[in-house]
PDB file of N, CA and C in Angstrom:
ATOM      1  N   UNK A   1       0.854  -1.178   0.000  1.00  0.00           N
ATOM      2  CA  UNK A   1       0.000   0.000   0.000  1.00  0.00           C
ATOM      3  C   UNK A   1       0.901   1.242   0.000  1.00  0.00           C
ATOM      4  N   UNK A   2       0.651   2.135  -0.990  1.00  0.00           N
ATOM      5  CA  UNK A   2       1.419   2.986  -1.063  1.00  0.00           C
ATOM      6  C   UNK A   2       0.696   5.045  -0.480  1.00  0.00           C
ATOM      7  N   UNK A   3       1.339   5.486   0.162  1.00  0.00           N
ATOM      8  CA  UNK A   3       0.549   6.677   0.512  1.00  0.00           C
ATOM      9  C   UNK A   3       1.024   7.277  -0.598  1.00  0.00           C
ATOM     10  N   UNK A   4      -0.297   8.143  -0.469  1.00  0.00           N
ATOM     11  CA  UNK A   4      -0.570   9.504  -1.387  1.00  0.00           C
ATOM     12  C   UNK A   4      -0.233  10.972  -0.969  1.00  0.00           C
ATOM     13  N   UNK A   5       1.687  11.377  -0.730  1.00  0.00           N
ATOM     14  CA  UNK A   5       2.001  12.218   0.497  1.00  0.00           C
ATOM     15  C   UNK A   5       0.738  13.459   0.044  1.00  0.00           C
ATOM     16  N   UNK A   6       0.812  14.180  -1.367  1.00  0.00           N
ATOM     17  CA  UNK A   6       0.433  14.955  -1.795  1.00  0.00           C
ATOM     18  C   UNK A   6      -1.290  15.108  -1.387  1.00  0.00           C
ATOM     19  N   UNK A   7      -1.979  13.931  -0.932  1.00  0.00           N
ATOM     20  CA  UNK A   7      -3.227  14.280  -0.475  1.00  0.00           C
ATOM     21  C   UNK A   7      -3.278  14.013   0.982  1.00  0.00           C
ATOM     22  N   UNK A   8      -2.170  13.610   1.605  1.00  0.00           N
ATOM     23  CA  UNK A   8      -2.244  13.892   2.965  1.00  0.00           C
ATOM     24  C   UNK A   8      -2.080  14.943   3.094  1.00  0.00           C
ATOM     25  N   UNK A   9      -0.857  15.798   2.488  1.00  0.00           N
ATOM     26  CA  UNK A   9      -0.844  17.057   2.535  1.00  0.00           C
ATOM     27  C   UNK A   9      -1.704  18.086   2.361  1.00  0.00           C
ATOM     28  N   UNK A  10      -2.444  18.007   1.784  1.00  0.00           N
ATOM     29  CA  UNK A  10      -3.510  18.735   1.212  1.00  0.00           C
ATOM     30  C   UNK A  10      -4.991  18.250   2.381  1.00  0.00           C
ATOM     31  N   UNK A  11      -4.556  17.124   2.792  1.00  0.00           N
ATOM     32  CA  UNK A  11      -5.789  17.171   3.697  1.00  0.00           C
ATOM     33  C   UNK A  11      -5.512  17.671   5.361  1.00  0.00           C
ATOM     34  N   UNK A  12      -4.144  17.440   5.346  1.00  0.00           N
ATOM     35  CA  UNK A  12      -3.876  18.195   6.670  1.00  0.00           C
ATOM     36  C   UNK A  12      -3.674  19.654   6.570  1.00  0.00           C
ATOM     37  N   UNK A  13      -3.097  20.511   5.598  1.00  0.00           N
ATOM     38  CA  UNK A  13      -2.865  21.517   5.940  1.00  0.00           C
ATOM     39  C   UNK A  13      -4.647  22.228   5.248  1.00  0.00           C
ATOM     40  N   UNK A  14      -5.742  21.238   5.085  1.00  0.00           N
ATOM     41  CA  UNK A  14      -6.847  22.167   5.053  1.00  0.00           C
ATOM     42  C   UNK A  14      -7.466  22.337   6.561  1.00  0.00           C
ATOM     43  N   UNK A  15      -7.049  20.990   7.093  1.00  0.00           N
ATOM     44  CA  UNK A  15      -7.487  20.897   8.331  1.00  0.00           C
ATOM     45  C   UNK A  15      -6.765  22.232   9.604  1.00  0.00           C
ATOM     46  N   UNK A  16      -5.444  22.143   9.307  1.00  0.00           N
ATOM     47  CA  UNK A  16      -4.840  23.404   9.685  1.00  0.00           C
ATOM     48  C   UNK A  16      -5.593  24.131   9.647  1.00  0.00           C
ATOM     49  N   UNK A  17      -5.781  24.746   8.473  1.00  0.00           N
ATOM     50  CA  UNK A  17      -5.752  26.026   8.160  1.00  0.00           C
ATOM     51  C   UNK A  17      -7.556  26.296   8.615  1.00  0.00           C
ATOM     52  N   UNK A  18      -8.765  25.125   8.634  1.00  0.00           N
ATOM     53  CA  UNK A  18      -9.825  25.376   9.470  1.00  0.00           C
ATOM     54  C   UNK A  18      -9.972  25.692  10.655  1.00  0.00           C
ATOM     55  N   UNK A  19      -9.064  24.918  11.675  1.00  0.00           N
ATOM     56  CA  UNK A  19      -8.995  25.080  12.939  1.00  0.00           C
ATOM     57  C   UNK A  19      -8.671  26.388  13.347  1.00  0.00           C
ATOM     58  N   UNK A  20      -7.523  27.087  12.486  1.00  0.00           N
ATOM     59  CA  UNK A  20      -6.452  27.984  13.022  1.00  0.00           C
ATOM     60  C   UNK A  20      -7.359  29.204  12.412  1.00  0.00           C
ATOM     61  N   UNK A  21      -8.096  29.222  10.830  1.00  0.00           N
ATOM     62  CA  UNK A  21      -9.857  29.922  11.086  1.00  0.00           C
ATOM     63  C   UNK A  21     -10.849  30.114  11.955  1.00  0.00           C
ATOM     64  N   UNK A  22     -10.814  29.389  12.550  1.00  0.00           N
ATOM     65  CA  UNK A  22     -12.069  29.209  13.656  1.00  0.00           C
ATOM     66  C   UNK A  22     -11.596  29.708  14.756  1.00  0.00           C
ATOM     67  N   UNK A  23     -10.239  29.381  15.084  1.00  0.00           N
ATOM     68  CA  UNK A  23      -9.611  29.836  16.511  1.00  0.00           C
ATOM     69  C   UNK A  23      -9.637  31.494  16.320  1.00  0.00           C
ATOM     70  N   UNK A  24      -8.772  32.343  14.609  1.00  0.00           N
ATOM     71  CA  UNK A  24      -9.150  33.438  14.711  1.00  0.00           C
ATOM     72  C   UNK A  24     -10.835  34.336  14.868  1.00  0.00           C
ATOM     73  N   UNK A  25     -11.478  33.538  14.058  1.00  0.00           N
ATOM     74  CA  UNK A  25     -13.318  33.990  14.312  1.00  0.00           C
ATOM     75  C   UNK A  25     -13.658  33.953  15.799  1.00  0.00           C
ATOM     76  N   UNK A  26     -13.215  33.015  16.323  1.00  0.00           N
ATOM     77  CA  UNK A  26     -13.458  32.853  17.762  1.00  0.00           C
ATOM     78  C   UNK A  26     -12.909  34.140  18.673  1.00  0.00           C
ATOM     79  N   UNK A  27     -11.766  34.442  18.737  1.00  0.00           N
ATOM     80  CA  UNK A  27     -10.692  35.643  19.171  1.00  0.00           C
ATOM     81  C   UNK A  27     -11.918  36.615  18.886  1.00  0.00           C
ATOM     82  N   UNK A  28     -12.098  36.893  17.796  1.00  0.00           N
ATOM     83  CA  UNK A  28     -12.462  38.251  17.042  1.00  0.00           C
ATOM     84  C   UNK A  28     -13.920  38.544  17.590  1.00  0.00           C
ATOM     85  N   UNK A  29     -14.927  37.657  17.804  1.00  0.00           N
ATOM     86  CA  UNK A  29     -15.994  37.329  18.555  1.00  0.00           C
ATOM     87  C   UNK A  29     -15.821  37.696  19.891  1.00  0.00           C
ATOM     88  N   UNK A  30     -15.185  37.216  20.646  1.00  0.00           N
ATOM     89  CA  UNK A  30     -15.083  37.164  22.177  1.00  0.00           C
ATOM     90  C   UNK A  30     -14.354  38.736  22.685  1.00  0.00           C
ATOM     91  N   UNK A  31     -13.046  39.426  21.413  1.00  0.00           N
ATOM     92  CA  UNK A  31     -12.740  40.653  21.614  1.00  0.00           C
ATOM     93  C   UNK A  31     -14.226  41.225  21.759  1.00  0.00           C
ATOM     94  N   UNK A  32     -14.821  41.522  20.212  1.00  0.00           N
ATOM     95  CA  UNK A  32     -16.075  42.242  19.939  1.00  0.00           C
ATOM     96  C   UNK A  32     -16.988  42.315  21.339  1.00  0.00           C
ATOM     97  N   UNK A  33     -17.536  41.210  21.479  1.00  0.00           N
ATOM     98  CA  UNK A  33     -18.236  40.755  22.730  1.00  0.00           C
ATOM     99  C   UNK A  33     -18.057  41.189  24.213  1.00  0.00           C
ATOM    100  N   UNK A  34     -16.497  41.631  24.667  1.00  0.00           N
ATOM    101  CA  UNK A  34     -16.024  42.270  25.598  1.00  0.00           C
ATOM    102  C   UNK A  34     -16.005  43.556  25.520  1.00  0.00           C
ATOM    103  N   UNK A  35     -16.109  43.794  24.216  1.00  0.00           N
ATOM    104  CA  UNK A  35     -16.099  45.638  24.111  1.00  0.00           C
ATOM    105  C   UNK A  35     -17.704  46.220  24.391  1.00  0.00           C
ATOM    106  N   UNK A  36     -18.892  45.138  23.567  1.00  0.00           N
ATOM    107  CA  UNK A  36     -19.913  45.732  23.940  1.00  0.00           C
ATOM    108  C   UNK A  36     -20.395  45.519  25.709  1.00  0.00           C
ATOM    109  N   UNK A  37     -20.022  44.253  25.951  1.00  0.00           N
ATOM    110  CA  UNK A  37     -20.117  44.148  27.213  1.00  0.00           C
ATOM    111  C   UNK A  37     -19.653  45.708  28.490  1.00  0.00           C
ATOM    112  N   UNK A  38     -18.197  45.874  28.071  1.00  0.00           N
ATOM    113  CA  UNK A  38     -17.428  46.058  28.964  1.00  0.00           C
ATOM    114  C   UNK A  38     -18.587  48.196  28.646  1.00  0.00           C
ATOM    115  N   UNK A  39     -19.441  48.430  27.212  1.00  0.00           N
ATOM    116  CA  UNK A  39     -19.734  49.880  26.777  1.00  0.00           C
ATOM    117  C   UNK A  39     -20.894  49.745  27.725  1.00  0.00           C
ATOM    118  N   UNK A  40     -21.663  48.521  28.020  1.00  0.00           N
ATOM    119  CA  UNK A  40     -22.889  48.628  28.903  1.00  0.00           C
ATOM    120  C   UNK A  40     -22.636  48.623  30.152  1.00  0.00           C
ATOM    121  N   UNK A  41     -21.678  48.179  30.647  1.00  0.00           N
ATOM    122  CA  UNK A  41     -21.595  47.727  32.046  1.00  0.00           C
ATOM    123  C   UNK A  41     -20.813  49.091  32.415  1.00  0.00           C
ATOM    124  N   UNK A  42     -20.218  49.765  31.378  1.00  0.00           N
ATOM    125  CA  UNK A  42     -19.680  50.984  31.923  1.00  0.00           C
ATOM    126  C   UNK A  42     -21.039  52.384  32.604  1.00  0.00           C
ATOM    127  N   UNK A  43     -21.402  52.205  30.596  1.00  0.00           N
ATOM    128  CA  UNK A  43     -22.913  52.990  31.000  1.00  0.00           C
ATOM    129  C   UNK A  43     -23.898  52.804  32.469  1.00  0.00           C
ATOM    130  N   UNK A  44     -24.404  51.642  32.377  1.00  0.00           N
ATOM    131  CA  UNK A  44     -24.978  51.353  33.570  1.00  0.00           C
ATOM    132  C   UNK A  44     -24.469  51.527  35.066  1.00  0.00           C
ATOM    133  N   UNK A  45     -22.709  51.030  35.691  1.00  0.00           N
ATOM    134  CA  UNK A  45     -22.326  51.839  36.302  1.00  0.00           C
ATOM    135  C   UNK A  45     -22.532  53.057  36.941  1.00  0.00           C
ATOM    136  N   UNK A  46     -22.145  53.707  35.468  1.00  0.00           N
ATOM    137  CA  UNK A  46     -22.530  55.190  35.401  1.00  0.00           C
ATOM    138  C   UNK A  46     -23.635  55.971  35.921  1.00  0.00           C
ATOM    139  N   UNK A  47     -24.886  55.233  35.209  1.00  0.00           N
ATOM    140  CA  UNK A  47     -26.464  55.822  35.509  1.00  0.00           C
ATOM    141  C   UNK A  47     -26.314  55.315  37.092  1.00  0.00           C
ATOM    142  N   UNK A  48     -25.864  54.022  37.781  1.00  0.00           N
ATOM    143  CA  UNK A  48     -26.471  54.200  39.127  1.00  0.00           C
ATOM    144  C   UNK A  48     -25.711  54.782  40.241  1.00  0.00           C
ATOM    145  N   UNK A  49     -24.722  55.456  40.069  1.00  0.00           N
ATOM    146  CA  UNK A  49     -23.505  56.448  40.905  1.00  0.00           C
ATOM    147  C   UNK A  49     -24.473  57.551  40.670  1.00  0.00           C
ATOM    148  N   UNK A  50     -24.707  57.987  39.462  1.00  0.00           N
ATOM    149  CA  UNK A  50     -25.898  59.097  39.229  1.00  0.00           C
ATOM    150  C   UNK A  50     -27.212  59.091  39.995  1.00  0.00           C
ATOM    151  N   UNK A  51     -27.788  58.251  40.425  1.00  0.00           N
ATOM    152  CA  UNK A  51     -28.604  57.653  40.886  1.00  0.00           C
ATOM    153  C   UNK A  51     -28.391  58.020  42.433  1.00  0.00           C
ATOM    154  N   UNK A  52     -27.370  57.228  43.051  1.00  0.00           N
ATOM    155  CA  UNK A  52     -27.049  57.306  44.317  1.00  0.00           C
ATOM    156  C   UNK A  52     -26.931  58.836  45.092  1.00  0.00           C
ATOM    157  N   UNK A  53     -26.167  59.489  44.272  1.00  0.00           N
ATOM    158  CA  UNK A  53     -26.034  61.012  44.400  1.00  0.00           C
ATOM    159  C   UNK A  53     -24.464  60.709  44.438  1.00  0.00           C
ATOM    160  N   UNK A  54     -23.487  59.819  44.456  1.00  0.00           N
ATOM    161  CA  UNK A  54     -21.950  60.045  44.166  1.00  0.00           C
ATOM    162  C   UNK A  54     -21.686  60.781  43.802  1.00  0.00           C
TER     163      UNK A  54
END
């Protein structure tokens, strides 16, 4: 039985190159996600110091 390096190759470095896609989408998601998080939780903060009389 003889391997086929050229389609291992081609099947691992697609596999690479999905994972190491997904890992960046993932990053880019979870940044995004912390920024809107981090714009509400600031706002809100905000309104209840206002609130308190701080």
């Amino acid at each position: 039985m003889d391997v086929d390096w050229g389609l291992a190759r081609q099947i691992g470095g697609t596999g690479f190159g999905i994972v190491f896609a997904v890992l960046v989408i993932l990053a880019i998601v979870l940044w995004l996600t912390g920024l809107v998080t981090g714009k509400f939780s600031t706002t809100k903060n905000e309104t209840t110091d206002d609130q308190k009389g701080a």
